[in-house]
PDB file of N, CA and C in Angstrom:
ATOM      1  N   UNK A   1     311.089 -10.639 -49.100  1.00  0.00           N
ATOM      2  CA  UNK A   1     310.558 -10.701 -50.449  1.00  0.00           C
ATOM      3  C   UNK A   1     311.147  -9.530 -51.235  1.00  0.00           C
ATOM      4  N   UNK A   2     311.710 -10.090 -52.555  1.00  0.00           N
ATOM      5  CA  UNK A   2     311.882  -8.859 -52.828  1.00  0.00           C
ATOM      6  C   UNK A   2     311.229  -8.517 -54.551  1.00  0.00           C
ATOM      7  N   UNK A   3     311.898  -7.185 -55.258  1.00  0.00           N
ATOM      8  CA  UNK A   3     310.841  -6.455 -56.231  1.00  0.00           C
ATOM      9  C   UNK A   3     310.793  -8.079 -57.180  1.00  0.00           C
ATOM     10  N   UNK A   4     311.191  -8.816 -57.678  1.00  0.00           N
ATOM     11  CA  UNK A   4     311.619  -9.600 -59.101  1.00  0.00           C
ATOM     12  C   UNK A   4     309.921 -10.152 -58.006  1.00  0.00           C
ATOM     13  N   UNK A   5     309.860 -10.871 -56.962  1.00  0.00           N
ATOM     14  CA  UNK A   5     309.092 -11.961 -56.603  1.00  0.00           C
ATOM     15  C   UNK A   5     308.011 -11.172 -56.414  1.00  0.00           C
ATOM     16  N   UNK A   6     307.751  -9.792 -56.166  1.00  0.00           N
ATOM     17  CA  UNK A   6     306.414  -9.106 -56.092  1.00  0.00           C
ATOM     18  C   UNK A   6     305.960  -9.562 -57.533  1.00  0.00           C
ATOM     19  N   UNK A   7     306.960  -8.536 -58.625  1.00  0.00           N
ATOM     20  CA  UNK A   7     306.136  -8.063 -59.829  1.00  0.00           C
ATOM     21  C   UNK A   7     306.232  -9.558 -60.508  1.00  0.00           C
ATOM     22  N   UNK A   8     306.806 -10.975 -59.956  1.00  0.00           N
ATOM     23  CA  UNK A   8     306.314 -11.455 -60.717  1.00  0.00           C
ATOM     24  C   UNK A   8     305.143 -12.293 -60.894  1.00  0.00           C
ATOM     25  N   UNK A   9     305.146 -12.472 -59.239  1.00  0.00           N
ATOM     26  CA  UNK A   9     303.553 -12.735 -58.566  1.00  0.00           C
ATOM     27  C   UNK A   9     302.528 -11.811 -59.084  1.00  0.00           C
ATOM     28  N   UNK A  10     302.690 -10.536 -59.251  1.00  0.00           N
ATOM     29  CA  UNK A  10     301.593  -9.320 -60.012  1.00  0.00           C
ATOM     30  C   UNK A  10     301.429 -10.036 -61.276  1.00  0.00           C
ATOM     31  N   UNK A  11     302.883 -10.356 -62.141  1.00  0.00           N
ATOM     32  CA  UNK A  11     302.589 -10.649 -63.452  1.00  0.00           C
ATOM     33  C   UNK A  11     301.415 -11.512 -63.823  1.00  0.00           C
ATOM     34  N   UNK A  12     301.318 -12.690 -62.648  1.00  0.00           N
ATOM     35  CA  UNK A  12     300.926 -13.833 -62.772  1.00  0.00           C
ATOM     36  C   UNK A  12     299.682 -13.738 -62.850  1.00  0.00           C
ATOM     37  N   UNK A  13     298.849 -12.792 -61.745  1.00  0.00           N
ATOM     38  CA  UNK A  13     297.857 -12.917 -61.281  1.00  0.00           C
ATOM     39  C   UNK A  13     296.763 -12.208 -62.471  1.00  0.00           C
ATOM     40  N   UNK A  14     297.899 -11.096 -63.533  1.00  0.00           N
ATOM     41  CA  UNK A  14     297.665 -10.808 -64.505  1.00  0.00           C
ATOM     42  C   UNK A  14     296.975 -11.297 -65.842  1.00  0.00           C
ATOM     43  N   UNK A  15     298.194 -12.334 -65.528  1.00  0.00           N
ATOM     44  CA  UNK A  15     298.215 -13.337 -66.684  1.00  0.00           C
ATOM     45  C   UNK A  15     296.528 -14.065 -66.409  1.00  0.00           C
ATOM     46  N   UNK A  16     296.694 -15.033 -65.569  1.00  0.00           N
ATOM     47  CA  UNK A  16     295.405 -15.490 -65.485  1.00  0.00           C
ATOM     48  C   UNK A  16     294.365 -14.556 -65.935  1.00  0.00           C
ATOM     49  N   UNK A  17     293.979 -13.281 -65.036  1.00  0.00           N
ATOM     50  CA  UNK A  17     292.785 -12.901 -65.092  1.00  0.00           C
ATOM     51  C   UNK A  17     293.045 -12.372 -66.651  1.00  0.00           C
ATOM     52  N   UNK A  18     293.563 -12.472 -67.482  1.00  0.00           N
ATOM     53  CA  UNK A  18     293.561 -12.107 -68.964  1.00  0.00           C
ATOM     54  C   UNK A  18     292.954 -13.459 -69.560  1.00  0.00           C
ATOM     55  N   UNK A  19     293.663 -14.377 -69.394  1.00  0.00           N
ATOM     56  CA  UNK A  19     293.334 -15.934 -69.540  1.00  0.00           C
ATOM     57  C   UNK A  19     292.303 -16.233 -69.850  1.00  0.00           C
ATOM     58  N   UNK A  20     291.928 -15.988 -68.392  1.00  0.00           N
ATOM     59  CA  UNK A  20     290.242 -16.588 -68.071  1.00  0.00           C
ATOM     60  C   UNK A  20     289.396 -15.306 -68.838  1.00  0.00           C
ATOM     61  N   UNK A  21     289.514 -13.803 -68.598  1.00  0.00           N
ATOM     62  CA  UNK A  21     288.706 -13.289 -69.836  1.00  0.00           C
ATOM     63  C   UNK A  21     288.664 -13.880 -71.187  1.00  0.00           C
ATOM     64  N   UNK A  22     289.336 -14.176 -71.740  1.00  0.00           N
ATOM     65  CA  UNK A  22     289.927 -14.355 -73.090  1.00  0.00           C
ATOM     66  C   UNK A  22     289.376 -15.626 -73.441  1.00  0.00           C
ATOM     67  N   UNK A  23     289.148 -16.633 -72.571  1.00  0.00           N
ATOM     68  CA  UNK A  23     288.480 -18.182 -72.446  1.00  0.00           C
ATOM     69  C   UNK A  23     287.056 -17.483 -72.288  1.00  0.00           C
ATOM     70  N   UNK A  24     286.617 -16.804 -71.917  1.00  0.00           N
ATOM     71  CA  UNK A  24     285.077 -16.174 -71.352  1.00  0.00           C
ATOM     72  C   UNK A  24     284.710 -15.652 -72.382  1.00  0.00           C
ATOM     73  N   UNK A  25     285.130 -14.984 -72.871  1.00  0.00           N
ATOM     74  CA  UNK A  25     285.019 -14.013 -74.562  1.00  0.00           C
ATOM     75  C   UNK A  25     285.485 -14.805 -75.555  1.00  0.00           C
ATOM     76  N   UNK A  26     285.789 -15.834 -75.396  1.00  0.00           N
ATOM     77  CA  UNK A  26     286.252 -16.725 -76.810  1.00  0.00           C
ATOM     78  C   UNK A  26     286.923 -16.041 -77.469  1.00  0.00           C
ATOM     79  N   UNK A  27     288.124 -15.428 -77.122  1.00  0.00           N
ATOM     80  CA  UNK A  27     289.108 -14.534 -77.353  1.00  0.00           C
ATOM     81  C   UNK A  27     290.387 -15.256 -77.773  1.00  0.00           C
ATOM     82  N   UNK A  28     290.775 -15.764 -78.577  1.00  0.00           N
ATOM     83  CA  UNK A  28     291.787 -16.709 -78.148  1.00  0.00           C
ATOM     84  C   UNK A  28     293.719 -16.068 -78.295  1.00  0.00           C
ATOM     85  N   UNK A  29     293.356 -14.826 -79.098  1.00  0.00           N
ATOM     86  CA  UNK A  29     294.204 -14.099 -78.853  1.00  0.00           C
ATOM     87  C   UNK A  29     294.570 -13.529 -76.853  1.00  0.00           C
ATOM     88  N   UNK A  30     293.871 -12.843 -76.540  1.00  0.00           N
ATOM     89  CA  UNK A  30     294.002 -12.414 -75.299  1.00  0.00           C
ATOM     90  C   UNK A  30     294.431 -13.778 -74.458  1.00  0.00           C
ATOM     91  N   UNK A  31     293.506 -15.204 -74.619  1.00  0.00           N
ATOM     92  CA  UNK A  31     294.236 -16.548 -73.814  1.00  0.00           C
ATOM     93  C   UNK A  31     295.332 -16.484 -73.949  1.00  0.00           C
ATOM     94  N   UNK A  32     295.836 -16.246 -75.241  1.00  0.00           N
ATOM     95  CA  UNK A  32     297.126 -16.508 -75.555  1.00  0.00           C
ATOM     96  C   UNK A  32     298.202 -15.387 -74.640  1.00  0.00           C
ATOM     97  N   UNK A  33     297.913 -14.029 -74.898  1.00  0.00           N
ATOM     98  CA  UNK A  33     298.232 -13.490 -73.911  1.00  0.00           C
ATOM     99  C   UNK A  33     298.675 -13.828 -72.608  1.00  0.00           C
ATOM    100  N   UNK A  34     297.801 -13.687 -72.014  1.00  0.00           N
ATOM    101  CA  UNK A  34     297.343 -14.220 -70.869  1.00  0.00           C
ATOM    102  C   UNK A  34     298.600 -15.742 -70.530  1.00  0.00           C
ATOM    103  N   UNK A  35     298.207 -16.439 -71.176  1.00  0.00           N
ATOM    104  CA  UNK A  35     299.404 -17.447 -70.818  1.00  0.00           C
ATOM    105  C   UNK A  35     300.560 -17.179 -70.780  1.00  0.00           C
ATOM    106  N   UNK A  36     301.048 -15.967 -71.604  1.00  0.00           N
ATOM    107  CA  UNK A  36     302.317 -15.576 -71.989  1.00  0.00           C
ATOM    108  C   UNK A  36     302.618 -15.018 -70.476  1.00  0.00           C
ATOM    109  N   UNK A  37     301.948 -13.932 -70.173  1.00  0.00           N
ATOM    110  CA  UNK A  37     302.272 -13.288 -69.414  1.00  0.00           C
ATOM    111  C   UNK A  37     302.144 -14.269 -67.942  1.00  0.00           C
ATOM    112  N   UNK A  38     301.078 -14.855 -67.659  1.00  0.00           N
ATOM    113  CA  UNK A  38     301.573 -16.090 -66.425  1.00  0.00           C
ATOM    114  C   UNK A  38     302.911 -16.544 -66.769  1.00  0.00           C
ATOM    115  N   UNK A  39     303.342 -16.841 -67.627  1.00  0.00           N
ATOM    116  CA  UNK A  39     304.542 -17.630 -67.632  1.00  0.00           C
ATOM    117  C   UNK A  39     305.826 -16.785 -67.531  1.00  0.00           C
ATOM    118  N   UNK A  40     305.643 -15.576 -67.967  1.00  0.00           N
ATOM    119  CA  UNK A  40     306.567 -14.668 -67.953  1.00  0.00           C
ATOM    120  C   UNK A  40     306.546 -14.129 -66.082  1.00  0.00           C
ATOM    121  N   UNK A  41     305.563 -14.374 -66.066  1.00  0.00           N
ATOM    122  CA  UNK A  41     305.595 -13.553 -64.472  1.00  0.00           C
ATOM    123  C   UNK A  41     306.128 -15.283 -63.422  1.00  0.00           C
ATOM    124  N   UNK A  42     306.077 -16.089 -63.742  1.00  0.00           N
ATOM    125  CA  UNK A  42     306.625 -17.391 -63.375  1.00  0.00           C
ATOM    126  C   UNK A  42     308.413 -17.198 -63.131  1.00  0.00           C
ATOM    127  N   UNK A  43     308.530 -16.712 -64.179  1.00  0.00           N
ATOM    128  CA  UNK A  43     310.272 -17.172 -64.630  1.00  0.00           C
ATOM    129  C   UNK A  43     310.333 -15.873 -63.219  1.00  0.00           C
ATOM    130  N   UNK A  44     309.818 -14.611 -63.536  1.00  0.00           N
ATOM    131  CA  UNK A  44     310.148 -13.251 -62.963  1.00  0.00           C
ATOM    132  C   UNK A  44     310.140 -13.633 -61.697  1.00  0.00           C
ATOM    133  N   UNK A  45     309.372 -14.421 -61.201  1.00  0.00           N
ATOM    134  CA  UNK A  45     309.048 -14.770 -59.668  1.00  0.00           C
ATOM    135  C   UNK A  45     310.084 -15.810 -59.041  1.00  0.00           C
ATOM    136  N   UNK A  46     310.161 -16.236 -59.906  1.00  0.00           N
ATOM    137  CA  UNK A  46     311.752 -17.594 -59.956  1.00  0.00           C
ATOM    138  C   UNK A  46     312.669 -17.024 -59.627  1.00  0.00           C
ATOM    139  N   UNK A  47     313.455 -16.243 -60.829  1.00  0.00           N
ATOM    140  CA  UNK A  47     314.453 -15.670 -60.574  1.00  0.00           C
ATOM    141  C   UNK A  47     314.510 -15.142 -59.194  1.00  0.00           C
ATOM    142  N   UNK A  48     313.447 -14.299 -58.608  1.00  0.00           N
ATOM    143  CA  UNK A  48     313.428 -13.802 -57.057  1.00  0.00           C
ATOM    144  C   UNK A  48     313.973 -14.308 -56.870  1.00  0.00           C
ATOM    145  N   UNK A  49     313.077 -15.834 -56.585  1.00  0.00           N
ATOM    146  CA  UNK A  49     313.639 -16.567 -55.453  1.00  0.00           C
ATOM    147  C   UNK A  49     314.286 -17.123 -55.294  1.00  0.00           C
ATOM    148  N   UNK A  50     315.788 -17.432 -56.090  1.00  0.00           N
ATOM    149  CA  UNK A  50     316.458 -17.486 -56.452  1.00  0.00           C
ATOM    150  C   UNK A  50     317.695 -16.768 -55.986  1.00  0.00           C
ATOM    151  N   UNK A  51     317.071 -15.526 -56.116  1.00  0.00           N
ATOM    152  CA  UNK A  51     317.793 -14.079 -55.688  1.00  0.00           C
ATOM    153  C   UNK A  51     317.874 -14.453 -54.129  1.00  0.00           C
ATOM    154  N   UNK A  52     316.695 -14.528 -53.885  1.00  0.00           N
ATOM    155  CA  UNK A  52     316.524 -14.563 -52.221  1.00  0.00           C
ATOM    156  C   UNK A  52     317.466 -16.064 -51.544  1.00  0.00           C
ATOM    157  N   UNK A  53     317.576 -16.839 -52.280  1.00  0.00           N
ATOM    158  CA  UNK A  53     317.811 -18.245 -51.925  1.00  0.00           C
ATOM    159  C   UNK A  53     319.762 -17.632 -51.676  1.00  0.00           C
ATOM    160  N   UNK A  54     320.163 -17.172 -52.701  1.00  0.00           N
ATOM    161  CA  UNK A  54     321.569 -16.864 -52.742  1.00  0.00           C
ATOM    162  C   UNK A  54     322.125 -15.589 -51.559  1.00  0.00           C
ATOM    163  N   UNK A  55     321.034 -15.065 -51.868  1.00  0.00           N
ATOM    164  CA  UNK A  55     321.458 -13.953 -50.410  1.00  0.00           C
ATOM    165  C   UNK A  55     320.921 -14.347 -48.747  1.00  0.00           C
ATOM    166  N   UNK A  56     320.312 -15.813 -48.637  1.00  0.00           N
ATOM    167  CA  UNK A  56     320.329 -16.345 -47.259  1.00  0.00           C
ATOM    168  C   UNK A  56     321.487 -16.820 -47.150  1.00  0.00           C
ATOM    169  N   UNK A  57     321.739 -17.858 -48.572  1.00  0.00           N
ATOM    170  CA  UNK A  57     323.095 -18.282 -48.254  1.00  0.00           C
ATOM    171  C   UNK A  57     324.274 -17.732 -47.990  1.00  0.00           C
ATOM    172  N   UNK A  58     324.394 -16.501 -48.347  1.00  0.00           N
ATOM    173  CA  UNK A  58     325.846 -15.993 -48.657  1.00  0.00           C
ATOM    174  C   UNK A  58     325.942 -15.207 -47.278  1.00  0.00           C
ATOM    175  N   UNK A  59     324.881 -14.968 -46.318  1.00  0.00           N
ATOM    176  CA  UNK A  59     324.581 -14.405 -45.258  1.00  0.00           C
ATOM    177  C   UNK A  59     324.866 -15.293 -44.366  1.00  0.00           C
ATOM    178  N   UNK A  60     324.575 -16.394 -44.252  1.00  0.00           N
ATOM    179  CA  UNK A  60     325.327 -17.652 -43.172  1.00  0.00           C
ATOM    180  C   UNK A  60     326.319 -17.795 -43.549  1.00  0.00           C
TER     181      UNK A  60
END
């Protein structure tokens, strides 16, 4: 595993718990947030694996 697939799994877990405050507080700014940042921590976590997918391959 490496840093892109940690922080973007962190991002994620972020994102939600902003989300769901923001849905709880009828916040709809912070939801909005909150989605942003799940999705941003999505792509971040992608790219990892991605990362990781190209350096198994290039290793066989």
């Amino acid at each position: 595993m490496n840093k892109d697939q940690v922080k973007g799994r962190v991002e994620q877990a972020k994102g939600k718990v902003k989300k769901v405050s923001g849905k709880v507080m009828d916040d709809e700014d912070m939801e909005l947030e909150g989605k942003v940042d799940e999705s941003r921590g999505k792509v971040q976590s992608g790219y990892g694996d991605l990362k990781e997918d190209v350096k198994k391959a290039t290793d066989n």
